[in-house]
PDB file of N, CA and C in Angstrom:
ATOM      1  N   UNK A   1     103.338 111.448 108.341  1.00  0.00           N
ATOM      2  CA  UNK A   1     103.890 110.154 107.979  1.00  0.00           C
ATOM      3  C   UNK A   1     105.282 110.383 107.400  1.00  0.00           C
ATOM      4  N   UNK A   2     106.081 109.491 107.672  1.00  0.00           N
ATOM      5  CA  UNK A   2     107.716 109.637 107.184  1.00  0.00           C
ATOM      6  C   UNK A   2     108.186 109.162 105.723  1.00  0.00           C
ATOM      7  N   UNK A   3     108.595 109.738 105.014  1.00  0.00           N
ATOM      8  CA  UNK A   3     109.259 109.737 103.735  1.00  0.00           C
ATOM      9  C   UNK A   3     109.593 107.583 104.200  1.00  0.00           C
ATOM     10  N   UNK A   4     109.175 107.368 102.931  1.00  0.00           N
ATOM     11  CA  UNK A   4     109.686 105.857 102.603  1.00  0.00           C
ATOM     12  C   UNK A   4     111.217 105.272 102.302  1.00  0.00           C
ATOM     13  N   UNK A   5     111.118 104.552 103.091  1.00  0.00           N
ATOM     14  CA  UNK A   5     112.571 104.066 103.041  1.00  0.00           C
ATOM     15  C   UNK A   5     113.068 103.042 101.670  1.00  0.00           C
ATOM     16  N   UNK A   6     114.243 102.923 101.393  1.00  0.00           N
ATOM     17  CA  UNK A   6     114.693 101.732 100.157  1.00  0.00           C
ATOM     18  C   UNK A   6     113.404 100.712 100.741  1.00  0.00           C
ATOM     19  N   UNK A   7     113.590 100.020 101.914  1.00  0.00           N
ATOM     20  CA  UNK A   7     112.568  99.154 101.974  1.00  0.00           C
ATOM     21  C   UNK A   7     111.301  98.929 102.081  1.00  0.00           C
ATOM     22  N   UNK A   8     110.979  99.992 102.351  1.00  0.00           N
ATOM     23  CA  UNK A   8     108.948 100.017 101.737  1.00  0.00           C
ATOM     24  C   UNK A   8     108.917 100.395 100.517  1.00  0.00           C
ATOM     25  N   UNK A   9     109.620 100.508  99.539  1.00  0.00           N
ATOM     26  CA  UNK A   9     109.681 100.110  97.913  1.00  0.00           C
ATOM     27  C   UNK A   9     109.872  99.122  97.691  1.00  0.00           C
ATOM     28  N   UNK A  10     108.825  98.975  96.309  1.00  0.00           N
ATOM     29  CA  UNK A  10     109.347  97.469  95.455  1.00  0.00           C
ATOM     30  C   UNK A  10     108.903  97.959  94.215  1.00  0.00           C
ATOM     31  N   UNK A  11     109.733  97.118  93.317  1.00  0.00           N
ATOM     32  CA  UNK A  11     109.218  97.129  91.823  1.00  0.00           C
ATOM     33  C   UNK A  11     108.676  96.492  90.957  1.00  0.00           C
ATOM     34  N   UNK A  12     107.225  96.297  90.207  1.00  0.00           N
ATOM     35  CA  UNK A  12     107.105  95.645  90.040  1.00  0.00           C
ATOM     36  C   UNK A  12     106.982  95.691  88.439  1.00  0.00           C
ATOM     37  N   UNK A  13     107.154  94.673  87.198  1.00  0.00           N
ATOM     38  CA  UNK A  13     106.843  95.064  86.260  1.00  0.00           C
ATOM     39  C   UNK A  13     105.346  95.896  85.360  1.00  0.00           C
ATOM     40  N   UNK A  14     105.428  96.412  84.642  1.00  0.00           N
ATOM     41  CA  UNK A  14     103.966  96.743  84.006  1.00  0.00           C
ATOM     42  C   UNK A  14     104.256  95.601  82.794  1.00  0.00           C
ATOM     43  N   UNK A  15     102.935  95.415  82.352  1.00  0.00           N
ATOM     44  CA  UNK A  15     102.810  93.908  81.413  1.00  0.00           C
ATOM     45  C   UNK A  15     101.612  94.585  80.110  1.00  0.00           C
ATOM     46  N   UNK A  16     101.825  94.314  79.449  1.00  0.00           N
ATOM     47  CA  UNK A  16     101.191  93.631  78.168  1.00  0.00           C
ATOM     48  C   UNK A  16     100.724  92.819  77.627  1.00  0.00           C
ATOM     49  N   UNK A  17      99.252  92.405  77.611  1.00  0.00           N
ATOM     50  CA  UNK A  17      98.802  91.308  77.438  1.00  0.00           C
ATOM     51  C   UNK A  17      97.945  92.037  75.815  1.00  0.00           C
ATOM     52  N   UNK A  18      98.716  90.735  74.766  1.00  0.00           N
ATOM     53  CA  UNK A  18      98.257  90.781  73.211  1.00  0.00           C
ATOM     54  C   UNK A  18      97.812  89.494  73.069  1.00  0.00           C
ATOM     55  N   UNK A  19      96.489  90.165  72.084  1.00  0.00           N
ATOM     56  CA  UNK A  19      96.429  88.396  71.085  1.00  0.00           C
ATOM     57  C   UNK A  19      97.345  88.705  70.132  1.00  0.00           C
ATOM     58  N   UNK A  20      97.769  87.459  70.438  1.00  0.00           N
ATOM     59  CA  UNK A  20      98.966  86.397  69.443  1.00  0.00           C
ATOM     60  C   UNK A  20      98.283  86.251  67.983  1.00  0.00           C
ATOM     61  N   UNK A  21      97.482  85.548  68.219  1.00  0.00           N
ATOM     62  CA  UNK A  21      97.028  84.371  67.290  1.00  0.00           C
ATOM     63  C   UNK A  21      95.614  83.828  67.576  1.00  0.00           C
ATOM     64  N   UNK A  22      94.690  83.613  66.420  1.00  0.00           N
ATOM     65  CA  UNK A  22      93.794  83.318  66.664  1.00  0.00           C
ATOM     66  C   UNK A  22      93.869  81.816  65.655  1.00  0.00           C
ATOM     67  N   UNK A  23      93.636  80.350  66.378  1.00  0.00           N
ATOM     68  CA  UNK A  23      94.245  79.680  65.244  1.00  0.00           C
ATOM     69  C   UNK A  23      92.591  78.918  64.871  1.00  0.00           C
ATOM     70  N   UNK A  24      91.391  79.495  65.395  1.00  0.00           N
ATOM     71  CA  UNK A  24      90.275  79.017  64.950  1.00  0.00           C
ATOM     72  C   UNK A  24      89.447  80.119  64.846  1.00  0.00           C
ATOM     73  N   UNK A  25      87.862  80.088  65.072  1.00  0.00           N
ATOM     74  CA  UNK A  25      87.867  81.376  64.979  1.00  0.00           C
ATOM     75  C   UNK A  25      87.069  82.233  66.118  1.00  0.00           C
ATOM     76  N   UNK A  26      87.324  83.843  65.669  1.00  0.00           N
ATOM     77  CA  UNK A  26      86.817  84.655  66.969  1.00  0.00           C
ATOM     78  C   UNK A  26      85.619  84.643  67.346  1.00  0.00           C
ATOM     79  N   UNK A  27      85.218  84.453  68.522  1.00  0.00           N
ATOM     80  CA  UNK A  27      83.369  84.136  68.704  1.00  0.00           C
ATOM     81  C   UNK A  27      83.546  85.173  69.305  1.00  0.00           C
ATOM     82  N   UNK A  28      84.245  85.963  70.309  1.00  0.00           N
ATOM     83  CA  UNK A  28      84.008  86.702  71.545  1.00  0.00           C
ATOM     84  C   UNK A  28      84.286  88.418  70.660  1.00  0.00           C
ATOM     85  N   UNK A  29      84.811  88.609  69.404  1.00  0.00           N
ATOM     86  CA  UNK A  29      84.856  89.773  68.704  1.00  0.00           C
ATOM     87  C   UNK A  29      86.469  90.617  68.726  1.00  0.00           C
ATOM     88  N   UNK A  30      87.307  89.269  69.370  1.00  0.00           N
ATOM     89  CA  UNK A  30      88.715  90.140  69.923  1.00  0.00           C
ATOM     90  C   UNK A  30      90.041  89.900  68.572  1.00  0.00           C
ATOM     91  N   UNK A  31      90.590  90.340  67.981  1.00  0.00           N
ATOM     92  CA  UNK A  31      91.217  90.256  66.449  1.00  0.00           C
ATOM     93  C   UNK A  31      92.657  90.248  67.063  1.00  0.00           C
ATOM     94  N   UNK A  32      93.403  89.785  66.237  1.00  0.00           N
ATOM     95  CA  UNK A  32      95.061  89.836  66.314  1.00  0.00           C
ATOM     96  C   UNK A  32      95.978  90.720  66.571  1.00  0.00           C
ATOM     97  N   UNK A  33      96.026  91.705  67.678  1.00  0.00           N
ATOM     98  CA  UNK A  33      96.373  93.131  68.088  1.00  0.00           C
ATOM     99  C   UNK A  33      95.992  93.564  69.376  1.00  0.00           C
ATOM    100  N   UNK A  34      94.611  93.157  69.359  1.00  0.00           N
ATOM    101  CA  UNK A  34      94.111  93.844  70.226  1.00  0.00           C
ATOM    102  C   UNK A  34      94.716  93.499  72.011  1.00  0.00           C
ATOM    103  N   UNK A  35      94.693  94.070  73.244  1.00  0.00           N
ATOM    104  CA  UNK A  35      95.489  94.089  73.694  1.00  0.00           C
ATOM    105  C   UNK A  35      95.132  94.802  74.941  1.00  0.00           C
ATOM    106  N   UNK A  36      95.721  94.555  76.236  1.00  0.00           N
ATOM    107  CA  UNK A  36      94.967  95.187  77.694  1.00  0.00           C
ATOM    108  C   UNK A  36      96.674  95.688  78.578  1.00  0.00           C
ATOM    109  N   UNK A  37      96.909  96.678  79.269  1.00  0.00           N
ATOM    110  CA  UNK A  37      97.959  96.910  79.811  1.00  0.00           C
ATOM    111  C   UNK A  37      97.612  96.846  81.408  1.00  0.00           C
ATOM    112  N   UNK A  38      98.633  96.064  82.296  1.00  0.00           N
ATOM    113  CA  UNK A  38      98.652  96.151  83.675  1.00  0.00           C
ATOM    114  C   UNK A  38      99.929  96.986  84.080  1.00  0.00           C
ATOM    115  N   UNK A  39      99.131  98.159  84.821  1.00  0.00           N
ATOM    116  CA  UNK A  39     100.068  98.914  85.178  1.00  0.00           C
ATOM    117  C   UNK A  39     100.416  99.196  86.684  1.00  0.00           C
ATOM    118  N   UNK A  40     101.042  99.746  87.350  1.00  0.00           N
ATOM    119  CA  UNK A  40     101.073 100.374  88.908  1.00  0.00           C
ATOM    120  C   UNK A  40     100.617  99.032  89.503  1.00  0.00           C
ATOM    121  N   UNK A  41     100.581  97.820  89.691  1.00  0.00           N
ATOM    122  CA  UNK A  41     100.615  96.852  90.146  1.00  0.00           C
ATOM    123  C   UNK A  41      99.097  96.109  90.035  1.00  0.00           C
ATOM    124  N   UNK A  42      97.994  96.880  89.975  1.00  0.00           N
ATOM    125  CA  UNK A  42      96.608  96.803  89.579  1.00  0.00           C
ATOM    126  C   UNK A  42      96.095  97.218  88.361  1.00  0.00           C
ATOM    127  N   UNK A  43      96.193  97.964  87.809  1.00  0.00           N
ATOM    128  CA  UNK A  43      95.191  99.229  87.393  1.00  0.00           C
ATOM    129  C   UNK A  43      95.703  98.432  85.631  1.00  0.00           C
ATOM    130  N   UNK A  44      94.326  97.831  85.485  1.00  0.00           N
ATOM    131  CA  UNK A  44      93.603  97.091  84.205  1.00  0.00           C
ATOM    132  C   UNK A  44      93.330  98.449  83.244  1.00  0.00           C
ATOM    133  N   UNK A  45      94.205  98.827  81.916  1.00  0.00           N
ATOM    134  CA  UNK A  45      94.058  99.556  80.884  1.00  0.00           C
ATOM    135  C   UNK A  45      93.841  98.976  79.929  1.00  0.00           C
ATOM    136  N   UNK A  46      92.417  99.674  79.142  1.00  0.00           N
ATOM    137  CA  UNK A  46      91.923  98.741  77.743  1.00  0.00           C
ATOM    138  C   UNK A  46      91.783  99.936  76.786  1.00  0.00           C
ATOM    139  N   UNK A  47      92.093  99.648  75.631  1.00  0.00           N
ATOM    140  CA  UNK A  47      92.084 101.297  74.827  1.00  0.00           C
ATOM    141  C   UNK A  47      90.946 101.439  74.516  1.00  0.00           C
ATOM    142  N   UNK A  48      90.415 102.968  74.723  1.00  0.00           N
ATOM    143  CA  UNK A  48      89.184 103.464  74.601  1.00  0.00           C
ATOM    144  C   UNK A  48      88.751 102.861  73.216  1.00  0.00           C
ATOM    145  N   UNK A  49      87.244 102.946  73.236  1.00  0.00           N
ATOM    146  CA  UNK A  49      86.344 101.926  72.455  1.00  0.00           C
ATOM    147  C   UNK A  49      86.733 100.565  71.835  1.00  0.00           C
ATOM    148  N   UNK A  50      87.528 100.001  72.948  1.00  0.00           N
ATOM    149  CA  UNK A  50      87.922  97.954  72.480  1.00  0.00           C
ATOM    150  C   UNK A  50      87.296  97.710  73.862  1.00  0.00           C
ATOM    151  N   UNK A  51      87.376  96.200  73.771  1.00  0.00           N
ATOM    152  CA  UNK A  51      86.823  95.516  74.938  1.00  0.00           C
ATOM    153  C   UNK A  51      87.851  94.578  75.166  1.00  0.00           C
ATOM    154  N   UNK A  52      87.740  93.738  75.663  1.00  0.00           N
ATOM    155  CA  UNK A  52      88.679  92.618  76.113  1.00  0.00           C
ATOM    156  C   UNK A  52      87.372  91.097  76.896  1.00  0.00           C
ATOM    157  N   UNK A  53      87.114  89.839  76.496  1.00  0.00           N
ATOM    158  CA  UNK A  53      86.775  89.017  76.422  1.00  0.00           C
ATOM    159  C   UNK A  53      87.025  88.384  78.059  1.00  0.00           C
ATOM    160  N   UNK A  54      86.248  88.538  78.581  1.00  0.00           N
ATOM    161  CA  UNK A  54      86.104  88.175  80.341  1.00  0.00           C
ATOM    162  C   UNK A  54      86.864  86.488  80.535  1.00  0.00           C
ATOM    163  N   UNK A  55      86.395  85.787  79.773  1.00  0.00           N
ATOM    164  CA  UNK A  55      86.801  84.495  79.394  1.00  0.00           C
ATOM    165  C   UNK A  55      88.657  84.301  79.326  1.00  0.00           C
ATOM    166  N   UNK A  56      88.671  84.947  78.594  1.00  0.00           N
ATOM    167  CA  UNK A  56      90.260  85.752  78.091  1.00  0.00           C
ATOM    168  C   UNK A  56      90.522  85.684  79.352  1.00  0.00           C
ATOM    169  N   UNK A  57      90.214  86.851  79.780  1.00  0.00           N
ATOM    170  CA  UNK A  57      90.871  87.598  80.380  1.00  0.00           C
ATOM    171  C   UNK A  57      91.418  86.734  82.271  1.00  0.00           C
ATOM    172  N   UNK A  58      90.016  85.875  82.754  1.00  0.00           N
ATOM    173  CA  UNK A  58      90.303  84.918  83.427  1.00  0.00           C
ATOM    174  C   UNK A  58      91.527  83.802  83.151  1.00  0.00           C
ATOM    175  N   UNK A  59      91.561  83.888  81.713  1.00  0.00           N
ATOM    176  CA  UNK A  59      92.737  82.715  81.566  1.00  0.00           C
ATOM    177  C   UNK A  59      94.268  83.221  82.297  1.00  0.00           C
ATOM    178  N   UNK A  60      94.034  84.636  81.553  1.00  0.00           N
ATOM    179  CA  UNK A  60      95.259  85.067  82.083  1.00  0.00           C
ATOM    180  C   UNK A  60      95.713  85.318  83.420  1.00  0.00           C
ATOM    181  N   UNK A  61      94.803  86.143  84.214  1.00  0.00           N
ATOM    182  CA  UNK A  61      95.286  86.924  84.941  1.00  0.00           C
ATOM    183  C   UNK A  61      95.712  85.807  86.012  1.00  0.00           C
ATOM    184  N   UNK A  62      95.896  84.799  86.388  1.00  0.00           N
ATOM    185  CA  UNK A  62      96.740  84.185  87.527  1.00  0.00           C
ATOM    186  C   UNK A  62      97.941  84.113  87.627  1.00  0.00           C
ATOM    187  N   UNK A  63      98.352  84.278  86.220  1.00  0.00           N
ATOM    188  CA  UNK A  63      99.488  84.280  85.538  1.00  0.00           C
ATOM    189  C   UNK A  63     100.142  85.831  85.664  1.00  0.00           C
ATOM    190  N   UNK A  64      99.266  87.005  85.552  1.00  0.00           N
ATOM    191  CA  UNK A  64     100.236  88.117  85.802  1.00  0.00           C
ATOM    192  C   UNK A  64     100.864  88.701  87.365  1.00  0.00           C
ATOM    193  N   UNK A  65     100.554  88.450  88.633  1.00  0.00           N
ATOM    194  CA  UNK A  65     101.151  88.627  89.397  1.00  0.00           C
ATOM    195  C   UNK A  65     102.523  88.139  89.444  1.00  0.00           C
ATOM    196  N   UNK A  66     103.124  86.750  89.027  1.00  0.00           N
ATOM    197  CA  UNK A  66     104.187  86.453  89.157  1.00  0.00           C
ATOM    198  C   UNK A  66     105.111  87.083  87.883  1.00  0.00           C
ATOM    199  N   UNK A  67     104.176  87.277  86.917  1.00  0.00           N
ATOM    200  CA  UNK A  67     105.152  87.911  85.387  1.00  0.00           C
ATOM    201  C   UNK A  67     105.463  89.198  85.988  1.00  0.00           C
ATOM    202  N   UNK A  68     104.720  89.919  87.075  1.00  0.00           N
ATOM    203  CA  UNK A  68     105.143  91.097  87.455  1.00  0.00           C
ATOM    204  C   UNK A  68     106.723  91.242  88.019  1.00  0.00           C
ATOM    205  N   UNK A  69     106.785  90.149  88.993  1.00  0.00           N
ATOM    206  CA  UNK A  69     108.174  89.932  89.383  1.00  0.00           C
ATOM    207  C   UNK A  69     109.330  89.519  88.842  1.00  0.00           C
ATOM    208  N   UNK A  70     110.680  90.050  89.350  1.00  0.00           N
ATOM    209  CA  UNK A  70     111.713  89.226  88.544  1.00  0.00           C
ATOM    210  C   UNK A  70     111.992  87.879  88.968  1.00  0.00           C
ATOM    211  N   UNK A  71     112.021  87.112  87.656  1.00  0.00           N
ATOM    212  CA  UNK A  71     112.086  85.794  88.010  1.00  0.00           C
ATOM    213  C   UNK A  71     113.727  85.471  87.802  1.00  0.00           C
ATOM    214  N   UNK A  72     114.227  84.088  88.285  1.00  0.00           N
ATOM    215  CA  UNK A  72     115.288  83.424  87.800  1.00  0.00           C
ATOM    216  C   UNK A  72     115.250  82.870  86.317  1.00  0.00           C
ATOM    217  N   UNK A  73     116.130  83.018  85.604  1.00  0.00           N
ATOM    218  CA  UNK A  73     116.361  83.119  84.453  1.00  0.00           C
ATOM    219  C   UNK A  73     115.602  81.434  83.814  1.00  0.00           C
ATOM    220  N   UNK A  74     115.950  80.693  84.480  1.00  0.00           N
ATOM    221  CA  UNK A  74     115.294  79.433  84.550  1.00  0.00           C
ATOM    222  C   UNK A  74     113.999  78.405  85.056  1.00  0.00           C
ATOM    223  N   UNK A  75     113.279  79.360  85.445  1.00  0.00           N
ATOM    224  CA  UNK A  75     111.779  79.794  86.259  1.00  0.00           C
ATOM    225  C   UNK A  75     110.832  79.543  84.737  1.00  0.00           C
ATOM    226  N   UNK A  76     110.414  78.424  84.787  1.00  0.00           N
ATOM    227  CA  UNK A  76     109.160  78.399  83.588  1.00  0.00           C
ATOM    228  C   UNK A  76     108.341  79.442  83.401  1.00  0.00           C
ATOM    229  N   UNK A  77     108.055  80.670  84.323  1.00  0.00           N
ATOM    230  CA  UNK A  77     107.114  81.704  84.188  1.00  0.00           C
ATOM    231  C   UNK A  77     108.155  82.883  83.448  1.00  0.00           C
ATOM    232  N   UNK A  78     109.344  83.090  83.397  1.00  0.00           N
ATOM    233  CA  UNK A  78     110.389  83.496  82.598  1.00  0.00           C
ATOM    234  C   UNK A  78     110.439  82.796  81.311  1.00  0.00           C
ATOM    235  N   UNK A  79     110.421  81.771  81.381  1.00  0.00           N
ATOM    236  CA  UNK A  79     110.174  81.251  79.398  1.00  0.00           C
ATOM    237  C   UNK A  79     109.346  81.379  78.983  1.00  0.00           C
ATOM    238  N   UNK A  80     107.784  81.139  79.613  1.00  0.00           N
ATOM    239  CA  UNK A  80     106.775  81.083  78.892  1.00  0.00           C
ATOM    240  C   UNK A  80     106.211  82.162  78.697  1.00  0.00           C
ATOM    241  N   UNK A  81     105.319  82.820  77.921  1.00  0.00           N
ATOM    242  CA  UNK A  81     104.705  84.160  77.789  1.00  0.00           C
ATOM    243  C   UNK A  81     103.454  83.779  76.817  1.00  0.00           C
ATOM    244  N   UNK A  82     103.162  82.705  76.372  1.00  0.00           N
ATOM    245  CA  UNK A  82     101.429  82.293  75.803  1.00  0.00           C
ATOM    246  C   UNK A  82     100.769  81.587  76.830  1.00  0.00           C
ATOM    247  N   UNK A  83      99.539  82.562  76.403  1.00  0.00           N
ATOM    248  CA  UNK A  83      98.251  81.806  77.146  1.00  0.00           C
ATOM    249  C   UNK A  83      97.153  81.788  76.417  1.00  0.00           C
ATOM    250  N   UNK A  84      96.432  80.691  76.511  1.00  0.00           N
ATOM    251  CA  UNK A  84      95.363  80.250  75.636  1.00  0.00           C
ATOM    252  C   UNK A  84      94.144  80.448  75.753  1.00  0.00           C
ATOM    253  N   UNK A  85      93.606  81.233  75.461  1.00  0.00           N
ATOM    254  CA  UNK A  85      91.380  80.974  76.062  1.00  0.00           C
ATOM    255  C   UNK A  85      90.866  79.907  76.069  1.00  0.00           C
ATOM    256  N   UNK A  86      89.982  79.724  77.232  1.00  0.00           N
ATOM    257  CA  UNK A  86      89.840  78.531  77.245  1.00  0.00           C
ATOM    258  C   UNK A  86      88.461  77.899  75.708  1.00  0.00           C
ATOM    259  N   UNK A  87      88.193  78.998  75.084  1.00  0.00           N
ATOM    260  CA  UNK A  87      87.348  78.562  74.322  1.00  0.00           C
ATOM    261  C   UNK A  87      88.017  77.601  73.308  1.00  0.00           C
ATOM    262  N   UNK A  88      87.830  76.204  73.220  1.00  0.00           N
ATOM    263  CA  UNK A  88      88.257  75.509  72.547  1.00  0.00           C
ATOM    264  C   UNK A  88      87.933  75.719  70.789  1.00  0.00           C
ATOM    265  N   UNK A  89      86.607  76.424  70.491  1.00  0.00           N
ATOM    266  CA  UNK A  89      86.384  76.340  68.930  1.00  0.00           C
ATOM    267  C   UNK A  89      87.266  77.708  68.706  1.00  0.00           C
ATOM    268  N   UNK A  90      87.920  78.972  69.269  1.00  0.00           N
ATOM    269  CA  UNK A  90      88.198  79.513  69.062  1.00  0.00           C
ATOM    270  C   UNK A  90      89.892  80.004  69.227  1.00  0.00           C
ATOM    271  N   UNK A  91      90.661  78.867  70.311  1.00  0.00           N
ATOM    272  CA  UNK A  91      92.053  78.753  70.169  1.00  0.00           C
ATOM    273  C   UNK A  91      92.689  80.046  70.521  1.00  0.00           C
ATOM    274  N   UNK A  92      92.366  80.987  70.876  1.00  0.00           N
ATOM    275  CA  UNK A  92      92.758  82.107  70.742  1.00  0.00           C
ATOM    276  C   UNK A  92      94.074  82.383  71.836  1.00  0.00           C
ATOM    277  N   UNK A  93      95.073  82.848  71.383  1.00  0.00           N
ATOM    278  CA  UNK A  93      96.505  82.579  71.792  1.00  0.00           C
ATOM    279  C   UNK A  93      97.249  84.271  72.514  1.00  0.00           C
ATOM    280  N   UNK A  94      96.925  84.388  73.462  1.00  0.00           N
ATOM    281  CA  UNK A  94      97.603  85.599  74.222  1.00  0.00           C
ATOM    282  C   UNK A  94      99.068  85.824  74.641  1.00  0.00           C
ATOM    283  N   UNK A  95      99.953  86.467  74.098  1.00  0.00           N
ATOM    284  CA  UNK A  95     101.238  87.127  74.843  1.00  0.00           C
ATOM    285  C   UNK A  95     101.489  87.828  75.742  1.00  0.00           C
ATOM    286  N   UNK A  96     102.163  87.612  76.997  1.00  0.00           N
ATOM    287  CA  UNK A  96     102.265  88.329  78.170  1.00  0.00           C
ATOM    288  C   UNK A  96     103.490  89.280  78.016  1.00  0.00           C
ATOM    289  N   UNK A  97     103.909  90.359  77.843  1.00  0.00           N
ATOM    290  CA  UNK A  97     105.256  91.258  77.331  1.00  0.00           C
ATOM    291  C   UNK A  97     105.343  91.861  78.793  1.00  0.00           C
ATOM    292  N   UNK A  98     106.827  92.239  79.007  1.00  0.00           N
ATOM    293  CA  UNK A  98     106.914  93.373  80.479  1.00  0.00           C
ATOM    294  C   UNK A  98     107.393  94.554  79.290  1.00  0.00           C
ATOM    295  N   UNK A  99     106.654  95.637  79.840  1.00  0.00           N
ATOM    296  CA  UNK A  99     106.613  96.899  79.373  1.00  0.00           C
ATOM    297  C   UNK A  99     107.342  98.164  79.877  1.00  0.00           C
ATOM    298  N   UNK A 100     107.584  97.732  81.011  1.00  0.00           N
ATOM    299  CA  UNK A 100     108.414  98.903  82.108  1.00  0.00           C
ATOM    300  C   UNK A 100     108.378  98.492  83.134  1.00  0.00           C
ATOM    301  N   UNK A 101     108.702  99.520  84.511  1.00  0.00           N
ATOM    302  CA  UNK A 101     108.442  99.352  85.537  1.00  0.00           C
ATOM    303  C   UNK A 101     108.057 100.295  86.340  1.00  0.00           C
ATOM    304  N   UNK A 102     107.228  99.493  87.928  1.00  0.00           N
ATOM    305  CA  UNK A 102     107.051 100.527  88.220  1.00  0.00           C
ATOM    306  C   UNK A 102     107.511 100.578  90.065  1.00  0.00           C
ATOM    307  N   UNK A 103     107.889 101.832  89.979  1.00  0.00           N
ATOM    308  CA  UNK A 103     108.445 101.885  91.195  1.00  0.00           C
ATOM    309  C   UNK A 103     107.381 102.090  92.719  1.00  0.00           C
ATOM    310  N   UNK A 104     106.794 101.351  93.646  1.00  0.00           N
ATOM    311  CA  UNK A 104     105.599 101.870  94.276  1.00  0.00           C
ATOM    312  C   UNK A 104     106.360 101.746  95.593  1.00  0.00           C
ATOM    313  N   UNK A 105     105.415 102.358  96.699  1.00  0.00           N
ATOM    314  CA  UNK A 105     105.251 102.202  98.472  1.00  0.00           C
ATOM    315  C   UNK A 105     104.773 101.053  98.466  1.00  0.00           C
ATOM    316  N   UNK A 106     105.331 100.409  99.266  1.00  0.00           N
ATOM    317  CA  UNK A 106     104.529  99.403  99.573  1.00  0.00           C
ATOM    318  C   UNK A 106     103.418  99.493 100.295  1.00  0.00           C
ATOM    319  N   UNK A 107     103.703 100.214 101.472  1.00  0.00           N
ATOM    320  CA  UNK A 107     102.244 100.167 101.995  1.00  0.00           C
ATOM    321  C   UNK A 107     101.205 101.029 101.505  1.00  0.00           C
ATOM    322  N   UNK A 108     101.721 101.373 100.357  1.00  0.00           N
ATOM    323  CA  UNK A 108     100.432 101.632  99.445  1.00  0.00           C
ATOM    324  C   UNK A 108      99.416 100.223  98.661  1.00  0.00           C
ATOM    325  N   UNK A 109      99.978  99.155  98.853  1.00  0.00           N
ATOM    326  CA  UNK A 109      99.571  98.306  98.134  1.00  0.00           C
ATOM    327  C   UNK A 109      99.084  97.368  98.823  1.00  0.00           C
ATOM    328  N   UNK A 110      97.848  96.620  98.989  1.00  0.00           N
ATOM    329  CA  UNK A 110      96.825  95.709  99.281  1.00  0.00           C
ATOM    330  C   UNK A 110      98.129  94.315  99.434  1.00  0.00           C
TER     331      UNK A 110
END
C-alpha cells in the first residue's frame, strides 16, 4: 500500500468532556471534575477507577463529532461548550474543551 498523501489526512480535534457544575444534586455518583477524553477520532478515555454516567454521556456525544472539527468562528457549535444531563432533579452541567489534535489516514477511519 502507498505512503498517504496531504489528502488522505485530516485533523481532527481531541476533546474533553468535564462536569462543570452540578446545580442540584448527584444521583448518578459523578462530582465536579470528573471527566472522559475523546481521542484519535473514537477512542472513549475514562480515568482508571471513575465511571462516567451513560445518561451523561448520551447527552453529549452528538455534539462531539462536530466539536471535533474546525468550525467558523461564528458557528453556534464554536460558542457553545455546555451540555446538560438530561436528569432534571440533578442539573448536571458538562464542558466540551479541544485538547489537541490529531493527525489520522483517512482511510483508516469508518
Amino acid at each position: 500500500m502507498s505512503e498517504p498523501t496531504p489528502e488522505d489526512r485530516t485533523q481532527l480535534y481531541n476533546l474533553r468532556v468535564t462536569v462543570d457544575r452540578i446545580e442540584g444534586r448527584s444521583v448518578c455518583g459523578l462530582a465536579v471534575g470528573d471527566y472522559f477524553d475523546l481521542v484519535d477520532s473514537a477512542q472513549l478515555r475514562i480515568p482508571d477507577g471513575k465511571h462516567f454516567c451513560i445518561f451523561a454521556l448520551a447527552a453529549v456525544i452528538p455534539l462531539l463529532p462536530a466539536k471535533q472539527r474546525p468550525l467558523s468562528a461564528g458557528d453556534w457549535m464554536a460558542l457553545d461548550a455546555e451540555v446538560c444531563c438530561p436528569d432534571p432533579a440533578e442539573r448536571l452541567v458538562m464542558r466540551i474543551e479541544r485538547t489537541g489534535v490529531s493527525d489520522l489516514t483517512t482511510r483508516d477511519l469508518t
